[in-house]
Every structure is written in C-alpha cells, then in structure tokens.
Protein backbone atom coordinates (compact mmCIF):
# COMPACT_ATOMS: atom_id res chain seq x y z
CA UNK A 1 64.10 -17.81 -3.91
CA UNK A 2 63.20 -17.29 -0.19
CA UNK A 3 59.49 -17.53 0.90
CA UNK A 4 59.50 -13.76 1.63
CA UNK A 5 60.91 -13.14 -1.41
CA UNK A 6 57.42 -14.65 -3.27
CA UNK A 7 55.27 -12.17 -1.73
CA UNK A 8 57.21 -8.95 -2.72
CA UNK A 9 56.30 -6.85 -5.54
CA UNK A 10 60.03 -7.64 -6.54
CA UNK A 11 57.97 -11.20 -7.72
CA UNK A 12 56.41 -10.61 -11.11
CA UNK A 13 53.85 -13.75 -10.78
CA UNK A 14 53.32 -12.16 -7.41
CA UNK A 15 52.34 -8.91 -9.09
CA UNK A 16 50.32 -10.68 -11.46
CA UNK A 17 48.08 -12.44 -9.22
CA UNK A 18 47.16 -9.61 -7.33
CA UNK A 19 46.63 -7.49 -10.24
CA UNK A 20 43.83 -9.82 -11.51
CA UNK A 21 42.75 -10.65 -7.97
CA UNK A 22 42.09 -6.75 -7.84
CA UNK A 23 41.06 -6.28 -11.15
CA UNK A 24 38.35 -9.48 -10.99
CA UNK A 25 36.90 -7.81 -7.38
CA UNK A 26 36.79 -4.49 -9.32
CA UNK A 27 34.91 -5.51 -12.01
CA UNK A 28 32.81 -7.74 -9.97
CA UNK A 29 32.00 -4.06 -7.63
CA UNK A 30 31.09 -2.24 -10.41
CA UNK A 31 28.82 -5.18 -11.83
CA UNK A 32 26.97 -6.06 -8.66
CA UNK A 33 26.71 -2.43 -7.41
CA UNK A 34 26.11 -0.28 -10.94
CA UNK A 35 25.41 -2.04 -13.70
CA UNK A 36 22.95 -4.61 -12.38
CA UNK A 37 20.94 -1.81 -10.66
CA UNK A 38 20.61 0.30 -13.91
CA UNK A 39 19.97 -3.13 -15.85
CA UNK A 40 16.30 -3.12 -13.71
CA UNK A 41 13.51 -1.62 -15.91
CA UNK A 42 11.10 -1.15 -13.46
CA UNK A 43 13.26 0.98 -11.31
CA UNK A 44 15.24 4.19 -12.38
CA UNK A 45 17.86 6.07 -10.01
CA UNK A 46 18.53 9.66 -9.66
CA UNK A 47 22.79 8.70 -9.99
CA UNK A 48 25.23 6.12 -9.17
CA UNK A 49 25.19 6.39 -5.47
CA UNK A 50 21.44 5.68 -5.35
CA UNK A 51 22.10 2.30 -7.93
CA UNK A 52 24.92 1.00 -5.19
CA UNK A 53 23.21 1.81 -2.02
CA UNK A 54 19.89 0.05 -3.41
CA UNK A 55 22.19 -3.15 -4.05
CA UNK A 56 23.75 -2.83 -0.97
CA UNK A 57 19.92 -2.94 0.46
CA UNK A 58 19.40 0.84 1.10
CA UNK A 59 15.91 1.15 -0.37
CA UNK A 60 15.97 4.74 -2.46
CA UNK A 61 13.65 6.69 -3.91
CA UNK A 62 13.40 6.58 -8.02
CA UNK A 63 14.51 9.65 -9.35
CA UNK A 64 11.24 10.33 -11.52
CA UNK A 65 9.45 10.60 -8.25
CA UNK A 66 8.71 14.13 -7.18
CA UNK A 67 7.27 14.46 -3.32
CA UNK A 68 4.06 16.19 -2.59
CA UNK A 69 3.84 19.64 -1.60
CA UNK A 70 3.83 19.32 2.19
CA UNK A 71 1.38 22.70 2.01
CA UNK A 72 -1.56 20.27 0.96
CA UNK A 73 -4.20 19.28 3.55
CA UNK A 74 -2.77 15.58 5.45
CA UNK A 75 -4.90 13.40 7.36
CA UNK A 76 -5.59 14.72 11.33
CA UNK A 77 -6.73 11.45 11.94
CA UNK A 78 -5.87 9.95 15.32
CA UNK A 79 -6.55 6.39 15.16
CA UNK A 80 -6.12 3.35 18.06
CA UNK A 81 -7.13 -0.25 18.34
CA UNK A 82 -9.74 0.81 20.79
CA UNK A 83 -11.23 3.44 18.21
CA UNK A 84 -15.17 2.54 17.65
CA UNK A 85 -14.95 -0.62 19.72
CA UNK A 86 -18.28 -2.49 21.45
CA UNK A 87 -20.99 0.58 19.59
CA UNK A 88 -24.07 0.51 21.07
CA UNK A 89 -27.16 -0.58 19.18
CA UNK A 90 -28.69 2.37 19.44
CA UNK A 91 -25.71 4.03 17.76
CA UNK A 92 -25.71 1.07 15.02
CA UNK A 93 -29.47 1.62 14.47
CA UNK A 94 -28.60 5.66 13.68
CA UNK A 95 -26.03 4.52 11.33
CA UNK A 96 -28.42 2.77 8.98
CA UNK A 97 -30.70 5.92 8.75
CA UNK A 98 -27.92 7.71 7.55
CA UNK A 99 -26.92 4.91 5.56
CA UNK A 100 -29.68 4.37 2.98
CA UNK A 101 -27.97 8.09 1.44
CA UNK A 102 -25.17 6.03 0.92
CA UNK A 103 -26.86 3.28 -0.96
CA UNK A 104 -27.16 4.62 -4.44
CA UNK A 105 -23.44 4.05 -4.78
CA UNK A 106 -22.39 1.25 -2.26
CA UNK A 107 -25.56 -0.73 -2.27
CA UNK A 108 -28.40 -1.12 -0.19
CA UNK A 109 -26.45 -3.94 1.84
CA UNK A 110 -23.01 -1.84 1.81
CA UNK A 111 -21.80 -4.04 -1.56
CA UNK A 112 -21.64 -1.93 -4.74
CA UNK A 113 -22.75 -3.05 -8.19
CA UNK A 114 -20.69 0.11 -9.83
CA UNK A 115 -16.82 0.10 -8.96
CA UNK A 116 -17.56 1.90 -5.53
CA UNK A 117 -15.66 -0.03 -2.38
CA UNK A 118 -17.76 -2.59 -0.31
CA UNK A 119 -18.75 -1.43 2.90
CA UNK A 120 -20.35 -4.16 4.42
CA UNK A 121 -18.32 -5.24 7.57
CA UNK A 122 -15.56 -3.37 6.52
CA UNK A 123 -13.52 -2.27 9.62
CA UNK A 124 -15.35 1.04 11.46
CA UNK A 125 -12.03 2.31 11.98
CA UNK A 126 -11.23 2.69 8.56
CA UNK A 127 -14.39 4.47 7.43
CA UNK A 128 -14.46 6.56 10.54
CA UNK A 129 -10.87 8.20 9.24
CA UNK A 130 -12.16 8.30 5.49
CA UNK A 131 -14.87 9.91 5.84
CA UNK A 132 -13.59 12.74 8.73
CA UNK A 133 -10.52 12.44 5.38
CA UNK A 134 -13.26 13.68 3.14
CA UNK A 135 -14.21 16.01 5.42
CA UNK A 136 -11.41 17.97 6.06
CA UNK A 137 -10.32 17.17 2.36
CA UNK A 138 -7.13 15.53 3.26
CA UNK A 139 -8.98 13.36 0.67
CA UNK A 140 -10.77 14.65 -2.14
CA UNK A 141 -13.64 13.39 -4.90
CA UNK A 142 -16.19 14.91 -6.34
CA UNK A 143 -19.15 12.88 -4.90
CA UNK A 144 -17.40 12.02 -1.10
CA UNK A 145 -16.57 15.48 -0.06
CA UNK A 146 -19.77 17.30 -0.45
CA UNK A 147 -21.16 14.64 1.10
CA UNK A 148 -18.91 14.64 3.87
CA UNK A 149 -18.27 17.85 4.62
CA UNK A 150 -21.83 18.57 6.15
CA UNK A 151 -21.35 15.19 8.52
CA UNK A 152 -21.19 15.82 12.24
CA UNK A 153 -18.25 13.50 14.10
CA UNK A 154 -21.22 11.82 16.09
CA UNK A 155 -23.12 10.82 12.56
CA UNK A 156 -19.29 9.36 10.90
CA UNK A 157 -19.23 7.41 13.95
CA UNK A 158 -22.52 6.09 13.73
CA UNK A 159 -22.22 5.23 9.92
CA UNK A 160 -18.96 3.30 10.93
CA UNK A 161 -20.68 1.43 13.23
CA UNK A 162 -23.06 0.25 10.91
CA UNK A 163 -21.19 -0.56 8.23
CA UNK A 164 -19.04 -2.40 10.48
CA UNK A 165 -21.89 -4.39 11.96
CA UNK A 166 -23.11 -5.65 8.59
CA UNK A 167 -21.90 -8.90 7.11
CA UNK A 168 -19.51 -9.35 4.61
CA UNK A 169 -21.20 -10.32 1.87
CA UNK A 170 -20.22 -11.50 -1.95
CA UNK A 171 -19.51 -9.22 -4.65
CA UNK A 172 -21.46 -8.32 -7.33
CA UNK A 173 -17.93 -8.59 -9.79
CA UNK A 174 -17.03 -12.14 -8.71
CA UNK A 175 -13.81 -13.25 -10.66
CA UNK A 176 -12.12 -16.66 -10.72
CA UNK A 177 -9.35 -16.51 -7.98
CA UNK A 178 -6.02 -16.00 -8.73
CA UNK A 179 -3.12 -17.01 -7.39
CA UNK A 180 -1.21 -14.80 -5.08
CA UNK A 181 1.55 -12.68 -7.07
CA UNK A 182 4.80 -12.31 -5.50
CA UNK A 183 4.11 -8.86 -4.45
CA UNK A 184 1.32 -9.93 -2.11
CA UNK A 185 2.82 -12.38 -0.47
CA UNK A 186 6.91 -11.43 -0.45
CA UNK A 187 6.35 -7.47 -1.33
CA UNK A 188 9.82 -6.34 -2.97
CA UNK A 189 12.10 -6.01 0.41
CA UNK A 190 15.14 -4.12 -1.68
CA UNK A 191 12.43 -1.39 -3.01
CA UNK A 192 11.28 -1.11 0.50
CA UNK A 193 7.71 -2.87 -0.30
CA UNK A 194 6.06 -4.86 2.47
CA UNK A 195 4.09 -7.92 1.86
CA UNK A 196 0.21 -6.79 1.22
CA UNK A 197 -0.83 -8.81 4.01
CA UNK A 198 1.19 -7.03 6.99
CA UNK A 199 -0.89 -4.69 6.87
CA UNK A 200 -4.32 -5.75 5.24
CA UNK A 201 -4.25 -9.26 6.31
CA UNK A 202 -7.80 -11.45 6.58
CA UNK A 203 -7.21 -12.80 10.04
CA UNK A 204 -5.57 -9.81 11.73
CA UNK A 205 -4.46 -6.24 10.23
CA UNK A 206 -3.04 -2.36 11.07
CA UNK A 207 -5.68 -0.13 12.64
CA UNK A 208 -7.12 1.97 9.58
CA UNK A 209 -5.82 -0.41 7.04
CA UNK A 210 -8.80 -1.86 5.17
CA UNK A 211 -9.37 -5.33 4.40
CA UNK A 212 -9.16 -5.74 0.37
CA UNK A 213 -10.81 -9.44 -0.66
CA UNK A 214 -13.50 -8.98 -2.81
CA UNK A 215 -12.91 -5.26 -3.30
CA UNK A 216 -13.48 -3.44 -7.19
CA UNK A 217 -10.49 -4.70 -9.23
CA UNK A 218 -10.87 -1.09 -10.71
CA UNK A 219 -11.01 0.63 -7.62
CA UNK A 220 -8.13 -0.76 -5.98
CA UNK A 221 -5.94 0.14 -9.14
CA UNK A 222 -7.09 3.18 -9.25
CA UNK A 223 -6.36 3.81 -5.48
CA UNK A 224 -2.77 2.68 -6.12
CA UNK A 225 -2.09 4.90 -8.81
CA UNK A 226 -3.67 7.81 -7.13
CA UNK A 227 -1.48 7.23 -4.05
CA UNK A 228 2.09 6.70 -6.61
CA UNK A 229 1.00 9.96 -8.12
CA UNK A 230 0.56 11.76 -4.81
CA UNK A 231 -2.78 13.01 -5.67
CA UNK A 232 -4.32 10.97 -2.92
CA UNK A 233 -2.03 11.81 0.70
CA UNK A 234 -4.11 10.77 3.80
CA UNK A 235 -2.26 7.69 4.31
CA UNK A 236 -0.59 7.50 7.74
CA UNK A 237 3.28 8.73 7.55
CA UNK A 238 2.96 8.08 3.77
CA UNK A 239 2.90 4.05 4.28
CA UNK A 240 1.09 3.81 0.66
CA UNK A 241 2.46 6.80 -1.02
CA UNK A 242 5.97 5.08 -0.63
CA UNK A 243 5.18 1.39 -1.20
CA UNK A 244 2.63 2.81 -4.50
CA UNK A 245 5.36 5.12 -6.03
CA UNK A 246 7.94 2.18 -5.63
CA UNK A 247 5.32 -0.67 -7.73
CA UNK A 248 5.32 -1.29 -11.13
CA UNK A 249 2.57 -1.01 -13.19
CA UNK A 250 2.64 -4.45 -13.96
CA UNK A 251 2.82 -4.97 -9.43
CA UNK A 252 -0.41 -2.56 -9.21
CA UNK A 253 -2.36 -5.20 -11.55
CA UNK A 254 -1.57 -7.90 -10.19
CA UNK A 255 -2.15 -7.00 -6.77
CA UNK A 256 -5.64 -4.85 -7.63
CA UNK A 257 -6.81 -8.36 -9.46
CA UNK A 258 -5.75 -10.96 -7.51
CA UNK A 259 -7.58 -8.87 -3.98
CA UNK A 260 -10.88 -8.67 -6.19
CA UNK A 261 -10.87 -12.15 -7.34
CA UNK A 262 -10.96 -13.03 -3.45
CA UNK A 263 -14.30 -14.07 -1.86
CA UNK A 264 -14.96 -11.97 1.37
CA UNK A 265 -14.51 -13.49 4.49
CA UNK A 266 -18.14 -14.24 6.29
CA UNK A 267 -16.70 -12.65 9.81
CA UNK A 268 -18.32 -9.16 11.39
CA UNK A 269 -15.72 -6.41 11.89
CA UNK A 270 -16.78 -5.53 15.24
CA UNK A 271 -16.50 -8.11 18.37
C-alpha cells in the first residue's frame, strides 16, 4: 500500500482514527463548553449558548436575574477627582453644625454603635453623591430621605467636608481579622467580578467608591443584597448591580465579614 493510499477513506484504520479523533474532540466540546458550565451551582444560565460563551470567557447574565425598570429614579450624580477637594475651614466648621443631627445614628465622632456606616474620614465625594442620592431618591430609606430631601447642595457639601476631615477612627464592632477570601482579592474574572480592591482599595480607590475596612458586617451585606436585588440603583453605570447579582451568597459573606473585621486606616480623606 502506497503512502497516499493510508490517508484515504478507502483505509479502514484510517477511518478509524479519525472517527475517534473526532468523536474524543466532540465529546471533549460538549464537556468543557455545556456540561461543566451547568455542573456550577452558584451560577444558572438562561440556555446553552449562555453555558458555552461563559466557558469560552463571555461573562453572561444568570437567567434568574430580571433588570430594573429603567423608569425608576438613577443617580444624576456628576462626580470627578477634583469634586470637594482643599474645603475651606469655614465650610468644615458648617459641616459639624449640621452634623450633630446626624449623630444619633452615626455617632457623635461619625462611628456608629448601631449597624449605621462610619462616617468619620470617609471620602467627601462619596457622601456628597449619597446624600444628593437620597435626595432625589435615586436612593431610598426610610430615615435618609426625609432627612435629605430638605438639604440645600451648599449644606451636603459642607457635611462632606466634615465628615471627610474627621479621623478614621476604630469601630465600635471590632472582629478578629480575617483572611482575605478569594473574591476580594481575585474577584471571579469569568462571572465578570472585579477584585474588591480596584475599586475600594485602602491606599488609592474610584471617585465615589467608599472605603469599606471597619465598616458594619451587617450593613455591607445588606448593601450587597440590596444592589443583586435591584432595589438599591444609584451605582454608577450599574458597576455594583452587576458584580452583586453575579456573587453568591456564600461571596456576599465573606466579603461583608472579612471588610468589617478590618481596622480603619488612621489617614484623613481630604489632603
């Protein structure tokens, strides 16, 4: 037999081999691309083509995910690094007048003994969008927005400032640390999650993203779940509404306890 004679379907061993060549790749396809996918419990798919373009690395959203009506009230909010920056002492010194309404439920010092977010050095540019959020109610709750609602844009300024002036201080809730889970320091790149820290890193972070250490564990879970269940939409261009919806319960624990376990950093918020 001639050597092109072997490699013609003519050559049963030659049809052989690239029958199970084919049939191994097949089965391999179907494996890697359908039933792996569909083998993840934390993750469900709407169909098929959603299971193989996640494995191929197409982030998708789950199919038990339903958006938010777009005719709800979004954050207006126009936010820049330069937003609040060098306030005045005068302006500071108005902020903690206004402040000591605020200190029945984030402390006299701006850190809560309930489950109420620390406000003590957190950044100004992040209260400064929550409360003109409240406001507006792109963001809603039932002891924020009536309190909000009556502030002038010169007086949520001021109370940024302030906050942002003071000190982070410890918690009231101190817990032993905990390591970092996987989700905080890798996220979950094929659901589409960032690390934690891109955006609410210590030493540097996003304009309007909040720094987390030493924040209520309860808080912070309840935040999460809020945004994954769309009832809370003033994020910018849904940043925590996706990364929320694609967590796992078991991700939104980890992450709310291992944040609250960590001591503040002893820095100001404003240079």
């Amino acid at each position: 037999m001639s050597a092109h004679d072997l490699f013609t379907l003519g050559n049963r061993h030659f049809r052989i081999g690239v029958g199970v060549t084919a049939a191994i790749l097949i089965v391999t396809a179907i494996t890697g691309f359908i039933v792996l996918p569909f083998a993840q419990p934390w993750v469900q798919f709407a169909n098929v083509w959603d299971a193989i373009c996640s494995a191929a690395g197409v982030p998708q959203r789950a199919a038990n995910v339903t958006a938010p009506e777009q005719s709800k009230r979004l954050s207006e909010v126009v936010l820049t690094s330069r937003t609040l920056s060098r306030p005045s002492q005068e302006a500071i010194g108005r902020g903690a007048t206004l402040a000591q309404r605020c200190a029945i439920c984030h402390g006299p010092t701006g850190i809560s003994r309930a489950d109420s977010p620390n406000l003590a050095g957190q950044y100004a540019a992040v209260i400064y969008k929550e409360l003109h959020d409240f406001r507006s109610g792109a963001r809603t709750n039932a002891v924020m927005s009536p309190f909000a609602v009556n502030l002038t844009d010169p007086e949520i300024a001021d109370l940024s400032n302030y906050y942002a002036y003071l000190p982070r201080l410890p918690a009231y809730h101190p817990t032993p640390q905990l390591p970092k889970p996987n989700i905080v320091i890798y996220g979950a790149p094929m659901r589409g999650i960032a690390p934690c820290g891109a955006c609410h890193g210590s030493l540097d972070n996003k304009t309007g993203s909040p720094w987390l250490e030493g924040q209520s564990e309860a808080y912070m879970k309840a935040q999460l779940q809020a945004f994954a269940s769309g009832e809370r939409r003033n994020d910018i261009s849904q940043q925590m509404r996706n990364i929320a919806r694609a967590m796992t319960p078991q991700e939104i624990e980890a992450a709310a306890a291992y944040y609250a376990s960590q001591p503040s950093d002893v820095v100001k918020a404003v240079d």
